[in-house]
N, C-alpha and C. Protein backbone atom coordinates (compact mmCIF):
# COMPACT_ATOMS: atom_id res chain seq x y z
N UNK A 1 38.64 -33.40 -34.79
CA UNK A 1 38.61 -34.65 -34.07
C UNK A 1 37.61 -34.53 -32.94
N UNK A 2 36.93 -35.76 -32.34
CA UNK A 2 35.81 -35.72 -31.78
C UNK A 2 36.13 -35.89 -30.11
N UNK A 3 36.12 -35.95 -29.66
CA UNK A 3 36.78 -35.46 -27.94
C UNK A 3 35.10 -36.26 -27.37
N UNK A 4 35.45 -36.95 -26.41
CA UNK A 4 34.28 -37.18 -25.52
C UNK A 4 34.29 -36.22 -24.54
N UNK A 5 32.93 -35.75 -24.02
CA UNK A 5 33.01 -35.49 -22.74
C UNK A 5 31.73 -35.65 -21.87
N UNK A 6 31.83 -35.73 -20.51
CA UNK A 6 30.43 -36.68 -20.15
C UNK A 6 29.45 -35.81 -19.69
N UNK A 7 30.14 -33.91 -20.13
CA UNK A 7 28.76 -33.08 -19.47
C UNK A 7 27.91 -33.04 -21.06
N UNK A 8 28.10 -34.09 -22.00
CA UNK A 8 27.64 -33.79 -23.54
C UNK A 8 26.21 -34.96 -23.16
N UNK A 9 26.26 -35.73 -22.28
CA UNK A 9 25.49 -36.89 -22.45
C UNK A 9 23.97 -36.14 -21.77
N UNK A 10 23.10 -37.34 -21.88
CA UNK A 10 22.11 -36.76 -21.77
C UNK A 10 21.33 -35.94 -20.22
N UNK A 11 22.09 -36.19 -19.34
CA UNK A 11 21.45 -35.82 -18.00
C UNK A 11 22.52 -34.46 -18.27
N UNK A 12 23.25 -33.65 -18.53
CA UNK A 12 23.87 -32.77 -18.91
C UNK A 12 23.07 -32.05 -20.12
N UNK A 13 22.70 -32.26 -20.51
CA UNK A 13 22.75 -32.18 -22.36
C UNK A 13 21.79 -30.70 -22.44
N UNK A 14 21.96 -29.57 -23.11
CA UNK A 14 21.33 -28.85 -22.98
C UNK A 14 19.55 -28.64 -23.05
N UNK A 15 18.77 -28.16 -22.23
CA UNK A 15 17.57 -28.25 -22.31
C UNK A 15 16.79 -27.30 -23.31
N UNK A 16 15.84 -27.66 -23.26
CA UNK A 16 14.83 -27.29 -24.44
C UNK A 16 14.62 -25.43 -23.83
N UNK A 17 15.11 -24.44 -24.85
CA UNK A 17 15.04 -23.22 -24.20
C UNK A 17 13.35 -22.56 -23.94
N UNK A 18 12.25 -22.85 -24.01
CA UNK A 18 10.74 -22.97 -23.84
C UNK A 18 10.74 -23.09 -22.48
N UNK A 19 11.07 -24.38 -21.78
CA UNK A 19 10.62 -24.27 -20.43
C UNK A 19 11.86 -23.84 -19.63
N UNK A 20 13.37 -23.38 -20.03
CA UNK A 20 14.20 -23.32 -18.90
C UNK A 20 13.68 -22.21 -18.44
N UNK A 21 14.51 -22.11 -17.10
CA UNK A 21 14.33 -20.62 -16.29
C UNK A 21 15.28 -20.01 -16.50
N UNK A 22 15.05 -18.18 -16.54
CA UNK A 22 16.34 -17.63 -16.48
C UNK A 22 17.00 -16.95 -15.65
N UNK A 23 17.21 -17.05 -14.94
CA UNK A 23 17.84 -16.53 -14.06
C UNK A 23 17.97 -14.89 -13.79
N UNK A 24 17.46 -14.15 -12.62
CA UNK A 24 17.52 -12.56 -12.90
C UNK A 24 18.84 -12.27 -12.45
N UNK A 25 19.47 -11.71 -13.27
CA UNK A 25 20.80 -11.70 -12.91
C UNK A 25 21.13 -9.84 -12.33
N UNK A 26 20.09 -9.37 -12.33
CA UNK A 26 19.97 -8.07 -11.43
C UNK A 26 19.59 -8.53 -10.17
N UNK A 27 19.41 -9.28 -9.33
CA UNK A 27 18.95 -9.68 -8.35
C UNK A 27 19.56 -9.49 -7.33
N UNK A 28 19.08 -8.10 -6.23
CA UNK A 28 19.96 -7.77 -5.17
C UNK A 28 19.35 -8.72 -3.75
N UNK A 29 20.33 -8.79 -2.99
CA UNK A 29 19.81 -9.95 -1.85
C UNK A 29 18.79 -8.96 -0.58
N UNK A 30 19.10 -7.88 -1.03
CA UNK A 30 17.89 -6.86 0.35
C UNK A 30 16.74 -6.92 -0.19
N UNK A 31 16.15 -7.28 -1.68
CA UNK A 31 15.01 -7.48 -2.17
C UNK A 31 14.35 -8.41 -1.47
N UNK A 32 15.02 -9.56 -1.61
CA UNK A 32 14.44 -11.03 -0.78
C UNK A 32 14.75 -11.02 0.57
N UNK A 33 15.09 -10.33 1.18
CA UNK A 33 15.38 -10.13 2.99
C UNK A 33 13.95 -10.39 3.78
N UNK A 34 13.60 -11.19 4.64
CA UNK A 34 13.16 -10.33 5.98
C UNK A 34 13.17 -10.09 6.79
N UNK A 35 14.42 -10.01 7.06
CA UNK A 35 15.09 -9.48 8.70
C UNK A 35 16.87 -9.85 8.57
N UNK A 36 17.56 -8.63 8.97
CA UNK A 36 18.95 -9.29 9.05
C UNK A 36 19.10 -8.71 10.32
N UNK A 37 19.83 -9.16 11.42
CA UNK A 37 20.12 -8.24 12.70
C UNK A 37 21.92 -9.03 12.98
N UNK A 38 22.20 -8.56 14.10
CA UNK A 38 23.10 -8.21 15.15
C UNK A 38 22.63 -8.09 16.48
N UNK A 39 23.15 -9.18 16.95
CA UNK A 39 22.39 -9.21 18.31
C UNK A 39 23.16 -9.81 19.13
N UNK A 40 23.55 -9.39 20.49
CA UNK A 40 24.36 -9.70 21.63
C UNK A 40 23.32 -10.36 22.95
N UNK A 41 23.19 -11.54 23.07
CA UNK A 41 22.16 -12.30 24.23
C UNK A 41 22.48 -12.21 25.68
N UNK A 42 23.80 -11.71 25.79
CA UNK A 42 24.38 -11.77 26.94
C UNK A 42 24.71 -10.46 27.47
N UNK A 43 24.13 -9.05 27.04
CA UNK A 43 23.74 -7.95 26.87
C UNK A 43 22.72 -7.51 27.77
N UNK A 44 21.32 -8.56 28.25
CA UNK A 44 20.64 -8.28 28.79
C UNK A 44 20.04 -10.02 28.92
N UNK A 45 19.23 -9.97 30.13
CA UNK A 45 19.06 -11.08 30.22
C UNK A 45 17.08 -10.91 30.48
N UNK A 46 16.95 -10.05 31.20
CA UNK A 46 15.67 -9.40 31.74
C UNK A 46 14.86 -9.40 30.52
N UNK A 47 13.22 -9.53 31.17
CA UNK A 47 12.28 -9.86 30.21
C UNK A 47 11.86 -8.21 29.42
N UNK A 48 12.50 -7.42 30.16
CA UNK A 48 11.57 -6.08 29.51
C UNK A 48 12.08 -5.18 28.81
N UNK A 49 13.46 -5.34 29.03
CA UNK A 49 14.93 -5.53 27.94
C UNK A 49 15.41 -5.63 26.97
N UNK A 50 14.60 -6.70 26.29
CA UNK A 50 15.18 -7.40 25.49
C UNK A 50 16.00 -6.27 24.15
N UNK A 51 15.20 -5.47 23.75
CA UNK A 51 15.61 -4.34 23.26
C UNK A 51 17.27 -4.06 23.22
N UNK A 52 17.37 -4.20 24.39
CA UNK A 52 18.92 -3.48 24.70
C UNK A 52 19.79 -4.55 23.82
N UNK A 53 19.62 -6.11 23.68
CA UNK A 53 20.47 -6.92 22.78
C UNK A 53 20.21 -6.96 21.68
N UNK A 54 19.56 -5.92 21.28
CA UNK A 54 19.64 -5.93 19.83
C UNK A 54 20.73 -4.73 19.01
N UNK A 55 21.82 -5.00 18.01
CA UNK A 55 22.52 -3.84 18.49
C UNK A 55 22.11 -3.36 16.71
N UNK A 56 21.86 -3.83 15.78
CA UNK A 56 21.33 -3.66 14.67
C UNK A 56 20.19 -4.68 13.92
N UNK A 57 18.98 -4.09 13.59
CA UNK A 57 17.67 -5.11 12.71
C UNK A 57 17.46 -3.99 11.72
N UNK A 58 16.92 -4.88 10.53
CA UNK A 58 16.62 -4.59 9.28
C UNK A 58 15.56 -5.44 9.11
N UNK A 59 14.32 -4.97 8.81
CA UNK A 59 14.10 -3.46 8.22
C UNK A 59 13.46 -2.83 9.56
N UNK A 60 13.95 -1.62 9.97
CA UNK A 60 13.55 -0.33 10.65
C UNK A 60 12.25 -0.30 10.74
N UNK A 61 11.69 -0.76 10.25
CA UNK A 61 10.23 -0.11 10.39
C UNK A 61 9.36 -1.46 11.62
N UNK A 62 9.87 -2.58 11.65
CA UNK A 62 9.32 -3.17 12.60
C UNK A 62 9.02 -3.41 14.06
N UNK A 63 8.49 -3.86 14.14
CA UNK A 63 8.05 -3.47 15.45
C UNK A 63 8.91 -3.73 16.91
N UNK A 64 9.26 -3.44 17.75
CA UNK A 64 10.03 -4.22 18.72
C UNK A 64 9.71 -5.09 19.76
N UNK A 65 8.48 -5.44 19.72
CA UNK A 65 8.24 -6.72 19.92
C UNK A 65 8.63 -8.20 19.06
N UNK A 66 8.50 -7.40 17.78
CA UNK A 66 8.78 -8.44 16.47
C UNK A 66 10.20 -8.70 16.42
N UNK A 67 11.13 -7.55 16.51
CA UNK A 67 12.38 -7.75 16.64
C UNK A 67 13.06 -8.49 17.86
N UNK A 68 12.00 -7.97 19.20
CA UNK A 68 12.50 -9.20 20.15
C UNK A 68 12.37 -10.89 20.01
N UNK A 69 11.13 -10.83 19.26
CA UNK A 69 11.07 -12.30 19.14
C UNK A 69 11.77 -12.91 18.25
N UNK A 70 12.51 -11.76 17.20
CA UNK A 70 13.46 -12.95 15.91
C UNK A 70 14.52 -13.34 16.68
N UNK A 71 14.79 -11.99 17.21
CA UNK A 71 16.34 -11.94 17.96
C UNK A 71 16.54 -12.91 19.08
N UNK A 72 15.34 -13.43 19.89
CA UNK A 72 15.10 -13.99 20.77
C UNK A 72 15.25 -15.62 20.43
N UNK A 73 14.48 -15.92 19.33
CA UNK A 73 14.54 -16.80 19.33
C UNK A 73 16.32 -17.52 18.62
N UNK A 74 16.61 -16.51 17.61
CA UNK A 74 18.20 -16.98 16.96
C UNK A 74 18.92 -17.14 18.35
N UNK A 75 18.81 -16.29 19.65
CA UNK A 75 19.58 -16.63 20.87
C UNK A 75 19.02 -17.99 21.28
N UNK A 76 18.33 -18.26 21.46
CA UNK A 76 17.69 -19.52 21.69
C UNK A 76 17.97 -20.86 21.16
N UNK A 77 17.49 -20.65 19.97
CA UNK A 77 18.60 -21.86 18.95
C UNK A 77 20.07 -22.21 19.02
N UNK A 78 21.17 -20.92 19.06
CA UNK A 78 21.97 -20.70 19.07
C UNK A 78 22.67 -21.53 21.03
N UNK A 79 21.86 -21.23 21.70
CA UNK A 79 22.08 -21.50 23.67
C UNK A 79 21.69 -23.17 23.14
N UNK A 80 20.78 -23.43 22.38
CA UNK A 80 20.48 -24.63 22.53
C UNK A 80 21.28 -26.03 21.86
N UNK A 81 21.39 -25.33 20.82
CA UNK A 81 22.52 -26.18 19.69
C UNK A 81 24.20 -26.16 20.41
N UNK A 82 24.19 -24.96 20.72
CA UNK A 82 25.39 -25.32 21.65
C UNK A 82 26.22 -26.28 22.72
N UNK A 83 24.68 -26.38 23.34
CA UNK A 83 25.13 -27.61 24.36
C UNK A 83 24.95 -28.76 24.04
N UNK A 84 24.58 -29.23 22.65
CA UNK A 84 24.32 -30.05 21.90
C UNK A 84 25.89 -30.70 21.62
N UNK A 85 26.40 -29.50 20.70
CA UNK A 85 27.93 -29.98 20.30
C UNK A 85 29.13 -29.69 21.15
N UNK A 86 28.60 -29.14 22.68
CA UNK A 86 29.69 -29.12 23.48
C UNK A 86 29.72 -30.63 24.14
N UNK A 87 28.43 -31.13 23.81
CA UNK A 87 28.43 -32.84 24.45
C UNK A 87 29.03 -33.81 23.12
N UNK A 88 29.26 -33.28 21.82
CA UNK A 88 29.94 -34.36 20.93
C UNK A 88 31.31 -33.70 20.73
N UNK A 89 31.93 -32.98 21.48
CA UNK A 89 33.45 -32.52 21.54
C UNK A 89 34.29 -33.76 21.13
N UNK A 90 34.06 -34.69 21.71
CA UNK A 90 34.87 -35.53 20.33
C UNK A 90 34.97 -35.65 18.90
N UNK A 91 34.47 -35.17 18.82
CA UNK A 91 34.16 -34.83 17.19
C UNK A 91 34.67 -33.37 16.93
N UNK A 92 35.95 -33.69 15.80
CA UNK A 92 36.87 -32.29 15.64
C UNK A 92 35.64 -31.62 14.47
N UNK A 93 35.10 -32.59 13.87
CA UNK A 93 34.80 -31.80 12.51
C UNK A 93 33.40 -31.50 13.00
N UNK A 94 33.09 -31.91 13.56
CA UNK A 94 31.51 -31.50 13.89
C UNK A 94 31.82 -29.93 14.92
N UNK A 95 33.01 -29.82 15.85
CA UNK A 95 32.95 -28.43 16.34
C UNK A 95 33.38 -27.25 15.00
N UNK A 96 33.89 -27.54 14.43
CA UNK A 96 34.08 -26.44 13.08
C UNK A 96 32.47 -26.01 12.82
N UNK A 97 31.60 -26.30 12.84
CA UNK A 97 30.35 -26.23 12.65
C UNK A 97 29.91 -25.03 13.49
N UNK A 98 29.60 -23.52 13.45
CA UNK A 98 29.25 -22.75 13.92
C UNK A 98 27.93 -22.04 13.70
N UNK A 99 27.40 -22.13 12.32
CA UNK A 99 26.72 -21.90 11.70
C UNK A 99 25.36 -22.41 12.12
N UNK A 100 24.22 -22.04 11.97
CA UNK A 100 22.68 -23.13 11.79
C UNK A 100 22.04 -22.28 10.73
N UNK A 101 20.89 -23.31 10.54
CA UNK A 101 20.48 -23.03 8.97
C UNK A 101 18.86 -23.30 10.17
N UNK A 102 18.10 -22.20 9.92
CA UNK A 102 16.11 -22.84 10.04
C UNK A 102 15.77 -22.70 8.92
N UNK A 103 15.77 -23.45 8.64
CA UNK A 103 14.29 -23.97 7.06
C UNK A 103 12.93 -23.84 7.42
N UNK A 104 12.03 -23.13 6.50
CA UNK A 104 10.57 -22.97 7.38
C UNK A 104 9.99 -23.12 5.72
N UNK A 105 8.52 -23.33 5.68
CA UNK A 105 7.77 -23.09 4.37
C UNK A 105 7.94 -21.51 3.80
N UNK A 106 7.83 -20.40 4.56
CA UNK A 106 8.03 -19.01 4.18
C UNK A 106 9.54 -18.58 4.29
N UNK A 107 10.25 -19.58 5.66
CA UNK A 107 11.40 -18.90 5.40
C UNK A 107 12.66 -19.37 4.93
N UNK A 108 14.12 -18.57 4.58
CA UNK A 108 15.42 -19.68 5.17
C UNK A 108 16.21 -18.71 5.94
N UNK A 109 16.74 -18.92 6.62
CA UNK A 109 17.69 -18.56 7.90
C UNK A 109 18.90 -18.72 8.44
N UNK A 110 20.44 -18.01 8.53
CA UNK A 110 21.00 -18.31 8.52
C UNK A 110 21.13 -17.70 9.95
N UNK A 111 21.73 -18.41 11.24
CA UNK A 111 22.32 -17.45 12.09
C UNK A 111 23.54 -18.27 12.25
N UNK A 112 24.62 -17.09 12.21
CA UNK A 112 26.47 -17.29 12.19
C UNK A 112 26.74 -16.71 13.67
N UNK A 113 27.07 -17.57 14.99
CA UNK A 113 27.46 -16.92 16.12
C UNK A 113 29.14 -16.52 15.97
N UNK A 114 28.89 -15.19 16.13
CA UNK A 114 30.15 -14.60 15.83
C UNK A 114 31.53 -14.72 17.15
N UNK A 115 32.14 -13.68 17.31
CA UNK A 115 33.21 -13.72 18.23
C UNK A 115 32.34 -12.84 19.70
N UNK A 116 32.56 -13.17 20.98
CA UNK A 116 32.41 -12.52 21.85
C UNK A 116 30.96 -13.09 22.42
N UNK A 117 30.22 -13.84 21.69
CA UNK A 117 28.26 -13.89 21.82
C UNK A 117 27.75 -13.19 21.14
N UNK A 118 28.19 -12.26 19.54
CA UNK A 118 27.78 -12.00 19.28
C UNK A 118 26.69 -12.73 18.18
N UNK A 119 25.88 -12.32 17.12
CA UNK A 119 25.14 -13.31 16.57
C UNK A 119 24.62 -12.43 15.39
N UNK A 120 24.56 -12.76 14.38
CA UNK A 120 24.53 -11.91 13.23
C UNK A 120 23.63 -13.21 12.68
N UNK A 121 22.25 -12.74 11.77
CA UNK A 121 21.51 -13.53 11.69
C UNK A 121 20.56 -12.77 10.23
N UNK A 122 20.51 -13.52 9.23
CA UNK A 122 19.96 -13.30 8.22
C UNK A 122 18.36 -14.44 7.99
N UNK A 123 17.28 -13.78 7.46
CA UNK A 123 16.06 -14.29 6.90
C UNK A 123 15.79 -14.01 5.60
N UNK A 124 15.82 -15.38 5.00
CA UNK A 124 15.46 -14.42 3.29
C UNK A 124 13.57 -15.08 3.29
N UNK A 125 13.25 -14.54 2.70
CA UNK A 125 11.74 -14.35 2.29
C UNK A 125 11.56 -16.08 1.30
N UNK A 126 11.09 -17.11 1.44
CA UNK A 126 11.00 -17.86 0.17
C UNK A 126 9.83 -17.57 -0.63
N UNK A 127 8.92 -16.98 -0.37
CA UNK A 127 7.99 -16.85 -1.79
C UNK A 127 8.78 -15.66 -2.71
N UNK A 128 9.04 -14.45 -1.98
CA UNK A 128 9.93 -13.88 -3.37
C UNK A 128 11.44 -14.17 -3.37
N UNK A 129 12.11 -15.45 -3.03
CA UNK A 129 12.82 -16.00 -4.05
C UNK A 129 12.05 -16.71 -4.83
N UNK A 130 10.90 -17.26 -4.59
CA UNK A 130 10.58 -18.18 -5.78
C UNK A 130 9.81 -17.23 -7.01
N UNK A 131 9.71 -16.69 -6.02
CA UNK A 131 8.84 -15.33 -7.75
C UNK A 131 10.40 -14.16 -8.21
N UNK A 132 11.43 -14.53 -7.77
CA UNK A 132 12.31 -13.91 -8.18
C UNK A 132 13.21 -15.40 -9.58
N UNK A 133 12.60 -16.15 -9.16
CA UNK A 133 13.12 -17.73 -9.14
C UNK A 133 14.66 -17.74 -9.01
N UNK A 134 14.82 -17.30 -7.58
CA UNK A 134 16.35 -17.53 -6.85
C UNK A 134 15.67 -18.67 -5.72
N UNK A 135 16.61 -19.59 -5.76
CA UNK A 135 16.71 -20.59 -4.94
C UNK A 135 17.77 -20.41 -3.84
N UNK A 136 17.32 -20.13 -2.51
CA UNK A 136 18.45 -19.70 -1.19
C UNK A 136 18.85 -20.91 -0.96
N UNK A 137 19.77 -21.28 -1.51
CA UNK A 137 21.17 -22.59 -1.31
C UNK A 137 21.38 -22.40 0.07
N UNK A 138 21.41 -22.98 1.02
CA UNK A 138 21.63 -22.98 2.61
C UNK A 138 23.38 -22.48 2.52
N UNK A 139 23.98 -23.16 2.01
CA UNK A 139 26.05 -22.92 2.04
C UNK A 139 25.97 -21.49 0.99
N UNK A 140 25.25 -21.26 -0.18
CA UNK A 140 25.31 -19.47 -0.43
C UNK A 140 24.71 -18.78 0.69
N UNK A 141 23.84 -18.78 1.30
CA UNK A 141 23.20 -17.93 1.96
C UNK A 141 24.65 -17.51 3.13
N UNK A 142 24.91 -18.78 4.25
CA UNK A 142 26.20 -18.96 4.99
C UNK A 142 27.58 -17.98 4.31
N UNK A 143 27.66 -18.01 3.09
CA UNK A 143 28.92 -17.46 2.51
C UNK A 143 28.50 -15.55 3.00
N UNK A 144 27.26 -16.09 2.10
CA UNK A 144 27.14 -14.39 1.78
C UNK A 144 27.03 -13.64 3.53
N UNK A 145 26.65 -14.21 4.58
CA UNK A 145 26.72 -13.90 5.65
C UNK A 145 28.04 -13.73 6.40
N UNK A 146 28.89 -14.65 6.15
CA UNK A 146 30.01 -14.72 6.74
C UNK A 146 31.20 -13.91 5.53
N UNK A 147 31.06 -13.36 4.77
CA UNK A 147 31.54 -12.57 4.04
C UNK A 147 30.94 -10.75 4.25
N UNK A 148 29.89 -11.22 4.96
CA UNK A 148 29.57 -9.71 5.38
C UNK A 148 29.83 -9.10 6.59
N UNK A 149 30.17 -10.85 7.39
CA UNK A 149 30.81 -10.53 8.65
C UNK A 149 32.52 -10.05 8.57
């Protein structure tokens, strides 16, 4: 007997296997990284410092100027967006919102402000997701961060 169902119709309907993509299903997420840190802003405040609020960056080999400025700026975003939604406190569902997402042409970005000021902050690379052809979903990227927290 014949059963409808509406993932059979045509915007569902399976595609022509020639042009689909396949998905690398070995695909580890430190491949596509470029930068994950841990960083405390309220640690140091001084310009020559900055160093000292950083309490973990990946990858090691960069520079610490470079690391001041990622770290610098996720504190930044993070001080700024804040006083943003401490002025729409009427809004229950908008304070559940802890998270920010930067979208850039090279990058995507998740920084999750943790408990205390702390700030745990991931960069994935977008040209090798797209030559990996992984697409960084803004709410996967968030999971996989806050699951590592």
């Amino acid at each position: 007997m014949f059963t409808y169902s509406p993932f059979h119709s045509f915007p569902f309907s399976k595609s022509d296997q020639s042009t689909a993509v396949v998905p690398n299903v070995e695909l580890n997420a430190v491949d596509l990284l470029s930068n994950f840190f841990v960083t405390c802003p309220r640690l140091t405040r001084k310009e020559e410092e900055e160093h000292k609020r950083i309490l973990y960056y990946y990858p090691h080999e960069e520079t610490p100027k470079r690391k001041a400025e990622v770290t610098g700026m996720a504190g930044a975003v993070v001080g700024f967006t804040s006083e943003l939604i401490r002025l729409e406190k009427k809004n229950p569902i908008k304070q559940r919102r802890r998270h920010r997402f930067i979208w850039s042409a090279k990058t995507a970005s998740v920084i999750l402000p943790v408990e205390h000021d702390f700030i745990i902050g991931v960069t994935f690379n977008r040209e090798l997701c797209d030559a990996k052809s992984y697409y960084p979903h803004c709410g996967t990227l968030l999971k996989l961060v806050e699951n590592m927290y």
